[in-house]
Structures are given as C-alpha cells and as structure tokens.
C-alpha atoms as a PDB file:
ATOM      1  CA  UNK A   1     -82.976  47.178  40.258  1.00  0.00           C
ATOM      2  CA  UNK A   2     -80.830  49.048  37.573  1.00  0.00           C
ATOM      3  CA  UNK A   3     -79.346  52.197  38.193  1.00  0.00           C
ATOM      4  CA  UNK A   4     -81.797  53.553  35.468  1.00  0.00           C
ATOM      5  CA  UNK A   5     -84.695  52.705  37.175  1.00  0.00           C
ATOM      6  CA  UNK A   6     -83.325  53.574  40.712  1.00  0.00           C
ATOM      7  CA  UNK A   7     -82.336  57.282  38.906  1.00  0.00           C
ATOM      8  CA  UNK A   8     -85.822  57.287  37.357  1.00  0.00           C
ATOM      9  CA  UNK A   9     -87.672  56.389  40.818  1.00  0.00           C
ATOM     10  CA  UNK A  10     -85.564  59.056  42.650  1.00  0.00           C
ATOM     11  CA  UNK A  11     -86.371  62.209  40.410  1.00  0.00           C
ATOM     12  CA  UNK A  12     -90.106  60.899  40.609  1.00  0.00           C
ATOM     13  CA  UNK A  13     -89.746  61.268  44.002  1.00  0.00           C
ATOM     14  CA  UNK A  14     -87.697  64.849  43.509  1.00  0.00           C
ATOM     15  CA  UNK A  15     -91.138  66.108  41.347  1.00  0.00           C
ATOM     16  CA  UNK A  16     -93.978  64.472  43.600  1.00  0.00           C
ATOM     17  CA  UNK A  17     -92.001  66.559  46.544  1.00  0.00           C
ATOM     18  CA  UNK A  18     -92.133  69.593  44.748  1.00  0.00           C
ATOM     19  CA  UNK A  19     -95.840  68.626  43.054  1.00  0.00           C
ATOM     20  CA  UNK A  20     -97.207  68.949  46.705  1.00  0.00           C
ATOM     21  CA  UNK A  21     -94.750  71.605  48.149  1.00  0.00           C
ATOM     22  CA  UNK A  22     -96.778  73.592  45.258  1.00  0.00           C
ATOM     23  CA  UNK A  23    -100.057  72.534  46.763  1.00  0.00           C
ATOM     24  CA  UNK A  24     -99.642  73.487  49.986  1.00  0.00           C
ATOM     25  CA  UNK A  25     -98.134  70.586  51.694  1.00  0.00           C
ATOM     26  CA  UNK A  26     -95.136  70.389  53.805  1.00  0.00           C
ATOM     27  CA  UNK A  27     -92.754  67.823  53.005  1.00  0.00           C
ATOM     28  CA  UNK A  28     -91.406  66.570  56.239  1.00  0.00           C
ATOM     29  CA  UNK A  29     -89.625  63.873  55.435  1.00  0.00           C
ATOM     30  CA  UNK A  30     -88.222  61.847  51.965  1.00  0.00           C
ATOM     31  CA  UNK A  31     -87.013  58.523  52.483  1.00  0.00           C
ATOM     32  CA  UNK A  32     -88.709  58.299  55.785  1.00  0.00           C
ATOM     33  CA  UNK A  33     -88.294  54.462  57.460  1.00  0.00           C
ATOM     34  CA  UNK A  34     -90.500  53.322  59.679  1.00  0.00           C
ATOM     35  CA  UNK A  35     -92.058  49.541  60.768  1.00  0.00           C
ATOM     36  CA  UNK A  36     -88.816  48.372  58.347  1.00  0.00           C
ATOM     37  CA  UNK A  37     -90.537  50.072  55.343  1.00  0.00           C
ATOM     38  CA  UNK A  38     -89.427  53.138  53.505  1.00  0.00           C
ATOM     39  CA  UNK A  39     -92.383  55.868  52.949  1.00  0.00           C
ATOM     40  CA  UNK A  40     -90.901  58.050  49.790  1.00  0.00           C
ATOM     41  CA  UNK A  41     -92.706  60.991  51.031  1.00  0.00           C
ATOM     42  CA  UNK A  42     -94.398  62.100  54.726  1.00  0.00           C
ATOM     43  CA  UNK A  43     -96.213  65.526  53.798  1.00  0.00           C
ATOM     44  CA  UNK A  44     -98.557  67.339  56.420  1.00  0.00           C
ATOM     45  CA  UNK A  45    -100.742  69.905  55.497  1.00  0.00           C
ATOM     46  CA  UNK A  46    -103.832  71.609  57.772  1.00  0.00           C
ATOM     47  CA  UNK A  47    -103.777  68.785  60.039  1.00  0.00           C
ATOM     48  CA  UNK A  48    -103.491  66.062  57.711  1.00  0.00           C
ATOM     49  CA  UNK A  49     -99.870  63.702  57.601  1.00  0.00           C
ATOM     50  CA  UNK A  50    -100.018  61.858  54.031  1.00  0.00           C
ATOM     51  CA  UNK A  51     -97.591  59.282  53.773  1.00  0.00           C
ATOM     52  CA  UNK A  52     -97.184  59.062  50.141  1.00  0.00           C
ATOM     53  CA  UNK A  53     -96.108  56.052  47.632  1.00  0.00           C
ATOM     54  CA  UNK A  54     -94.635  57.312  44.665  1.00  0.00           C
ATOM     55  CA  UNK A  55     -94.783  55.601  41.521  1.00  0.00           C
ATOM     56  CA  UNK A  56     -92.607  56.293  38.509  1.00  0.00           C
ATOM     57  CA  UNK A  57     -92.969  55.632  34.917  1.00  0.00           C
ATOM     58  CA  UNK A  58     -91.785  56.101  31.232  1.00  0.00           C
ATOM     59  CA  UNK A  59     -94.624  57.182  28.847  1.00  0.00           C
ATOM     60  CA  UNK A  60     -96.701  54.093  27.534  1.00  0.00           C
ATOM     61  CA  UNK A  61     -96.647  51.925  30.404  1.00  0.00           C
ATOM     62  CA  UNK A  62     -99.189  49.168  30.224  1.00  0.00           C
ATOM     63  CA  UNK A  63    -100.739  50.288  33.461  1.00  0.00           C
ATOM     64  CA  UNK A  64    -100.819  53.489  35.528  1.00  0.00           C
ATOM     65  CA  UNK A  65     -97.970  54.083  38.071  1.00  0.00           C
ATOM     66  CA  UNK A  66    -100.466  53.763  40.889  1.00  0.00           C
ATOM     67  CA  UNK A  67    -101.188  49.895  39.929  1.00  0.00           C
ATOM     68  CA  UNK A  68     -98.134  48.990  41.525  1.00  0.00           C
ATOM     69  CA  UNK A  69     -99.146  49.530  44.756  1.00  0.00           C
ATOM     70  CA  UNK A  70    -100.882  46.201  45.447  1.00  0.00           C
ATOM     71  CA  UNK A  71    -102.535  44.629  48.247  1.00  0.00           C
ATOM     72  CA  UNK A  72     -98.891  43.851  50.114  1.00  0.00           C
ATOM     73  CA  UNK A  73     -97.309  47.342  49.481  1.00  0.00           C
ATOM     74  CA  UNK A  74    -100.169  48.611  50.903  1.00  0.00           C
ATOM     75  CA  UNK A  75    -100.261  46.160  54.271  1.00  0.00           C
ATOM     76  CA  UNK A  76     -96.288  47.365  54.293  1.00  0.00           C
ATOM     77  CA  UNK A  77     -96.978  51.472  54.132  1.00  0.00           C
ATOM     78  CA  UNK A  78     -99.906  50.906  56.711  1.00  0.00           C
ATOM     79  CA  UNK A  79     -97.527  49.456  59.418  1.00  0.00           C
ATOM     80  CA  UNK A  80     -95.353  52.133  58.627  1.00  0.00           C
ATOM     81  CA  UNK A  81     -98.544  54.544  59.384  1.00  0.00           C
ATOM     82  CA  UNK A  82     -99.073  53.157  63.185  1.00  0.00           C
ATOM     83  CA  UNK A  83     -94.998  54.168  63.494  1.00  0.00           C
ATOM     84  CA  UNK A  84     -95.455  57.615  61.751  1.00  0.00           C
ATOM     85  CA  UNK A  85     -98.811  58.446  63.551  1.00  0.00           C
ATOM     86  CA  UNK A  86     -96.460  58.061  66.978  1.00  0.00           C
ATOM     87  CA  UNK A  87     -93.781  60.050  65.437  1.00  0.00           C
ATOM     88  CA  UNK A  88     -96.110  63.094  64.598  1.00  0.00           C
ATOM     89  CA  UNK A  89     -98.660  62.896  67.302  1.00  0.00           C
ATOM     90  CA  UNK A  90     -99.631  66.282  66.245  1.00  0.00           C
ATOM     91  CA  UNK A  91    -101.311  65.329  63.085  1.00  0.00           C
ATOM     92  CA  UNK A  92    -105.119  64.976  63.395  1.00  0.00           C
ATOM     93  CA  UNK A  93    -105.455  62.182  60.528  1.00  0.00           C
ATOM     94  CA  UNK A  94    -103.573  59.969  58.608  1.00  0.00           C
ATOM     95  CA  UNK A  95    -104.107  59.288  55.590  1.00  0.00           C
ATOM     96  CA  UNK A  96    -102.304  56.909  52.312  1.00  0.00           C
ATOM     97  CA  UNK A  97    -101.686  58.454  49.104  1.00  0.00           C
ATOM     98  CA  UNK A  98    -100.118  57.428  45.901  1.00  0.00           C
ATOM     99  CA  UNK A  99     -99.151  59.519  43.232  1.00  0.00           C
ATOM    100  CA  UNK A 100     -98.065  58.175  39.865  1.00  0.00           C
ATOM    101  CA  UNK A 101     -95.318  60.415  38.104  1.00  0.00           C
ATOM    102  CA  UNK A 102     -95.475  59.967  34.200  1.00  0.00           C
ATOM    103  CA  UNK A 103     -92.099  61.388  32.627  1.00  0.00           C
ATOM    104  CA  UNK A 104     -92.972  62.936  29.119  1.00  0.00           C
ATOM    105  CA  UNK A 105     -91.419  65.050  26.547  1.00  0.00           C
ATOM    106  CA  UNK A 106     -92.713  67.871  28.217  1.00  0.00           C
ATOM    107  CA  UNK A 107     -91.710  66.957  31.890  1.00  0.00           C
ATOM    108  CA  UNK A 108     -93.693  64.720  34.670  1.00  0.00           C
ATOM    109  CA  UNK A 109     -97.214  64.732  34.483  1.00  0.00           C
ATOM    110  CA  UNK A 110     -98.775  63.401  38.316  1.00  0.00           C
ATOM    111  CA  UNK A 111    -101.764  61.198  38.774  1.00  0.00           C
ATOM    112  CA  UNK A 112    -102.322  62.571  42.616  1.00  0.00           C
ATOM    113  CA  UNK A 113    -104.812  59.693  44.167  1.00  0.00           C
ATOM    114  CA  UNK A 114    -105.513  61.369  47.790  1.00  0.00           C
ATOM    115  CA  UNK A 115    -106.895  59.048  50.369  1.00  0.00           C
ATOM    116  CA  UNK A 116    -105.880  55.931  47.704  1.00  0.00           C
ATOM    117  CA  UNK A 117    -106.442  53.254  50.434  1.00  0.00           C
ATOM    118  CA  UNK A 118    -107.861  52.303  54.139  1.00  0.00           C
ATOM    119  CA  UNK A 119    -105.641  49.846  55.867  1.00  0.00           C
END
C-alpha cells in the first residue's frame, strides 16, 4: 500500500470517529486487534458495540467504499466480533457496520450502513 493511500485510509478513519462521536456513539477503541484482525473502529452506544469497517475513497470511484468489504473481510471482522463481544461483556448486542468515507471538495461525505452484515 502507498503512503497515499495508507494517509488517505487513516484520516477516513479520523472523520468516521468523529462522524459517530457526533451521533452519539462512544468510540472505544481505533485500531482495535482482535482474532489477528484489525477493527478500524469499536463504538458503543445505548447498549449496542459496533465494530465498524471503514472504507475510504477519492471522488468518482467506480464503486461505493462499502463494496470493498466482501464476503472474506467480512468472515475476518466477524471472528474479531466473538473476541470483542468477550472483551466488552457489557454490551447487549453486537452488531457490523461499514461506513464509506467519500473525500470531496467540500470535505468527507459518509455512507453510514448500520447493521451492514450477519456473520
């Protein structure tokens, strides 16, 4: 991966932090590993722990950010999930969401998809 992309992915992680910190959600971990696999973002919010995917692109991407998490990336973040439910036992559901972070003129734009798979 090129430092450009790696510097793009990590201020799409920056804004889908502060995207949910706005919406009520706790960020309580960035970076988070867990089963071997890196979760960009655990949030919890009224019970719920999201462990969230974040997907970063340039305007005019062939497909939306959110694509990109295919069948594999998704068998990878739900291992990480049985590993994250044990580490907050608090948390009365777990749930898998992506959000797709489109950088335009005007700053990110977020494509929030809550709930975006069932392992």
């Amino acid at each position: 991966m090129t430092e450009e992309r790696l510097q793009l992915g990590r201020a799409g992680e920056v804004a889908a932090a502060r995207y949910l910190s706005g919406r009520g959600w706790q960020i309580l971990e960035r970076r988070w590993k867990g089963a071997g696999r890196e979760i960009d973002i655990v949030a919890e919010r009224g019970g719920v722990l999201a462990l969230v995917e974040v997907k970063t692109r340039r305007p005019g991407g062939l497909a939306p950010a959110a694509l990109a998490v295919d069948w594999r990336k998704q068998r990878q973040i739900a291992a990480a999930g049985a590993v994250a439910a044990l580490r907050w036992p608090e948390a009365r559901e777990l749930r898998f969401d992506v959000i797709g972070v489109t950088w335009n003129l005007d700053g990110p734009e977020f494509d929030h998809l809550e709930d975006a798979f069932r392992p």
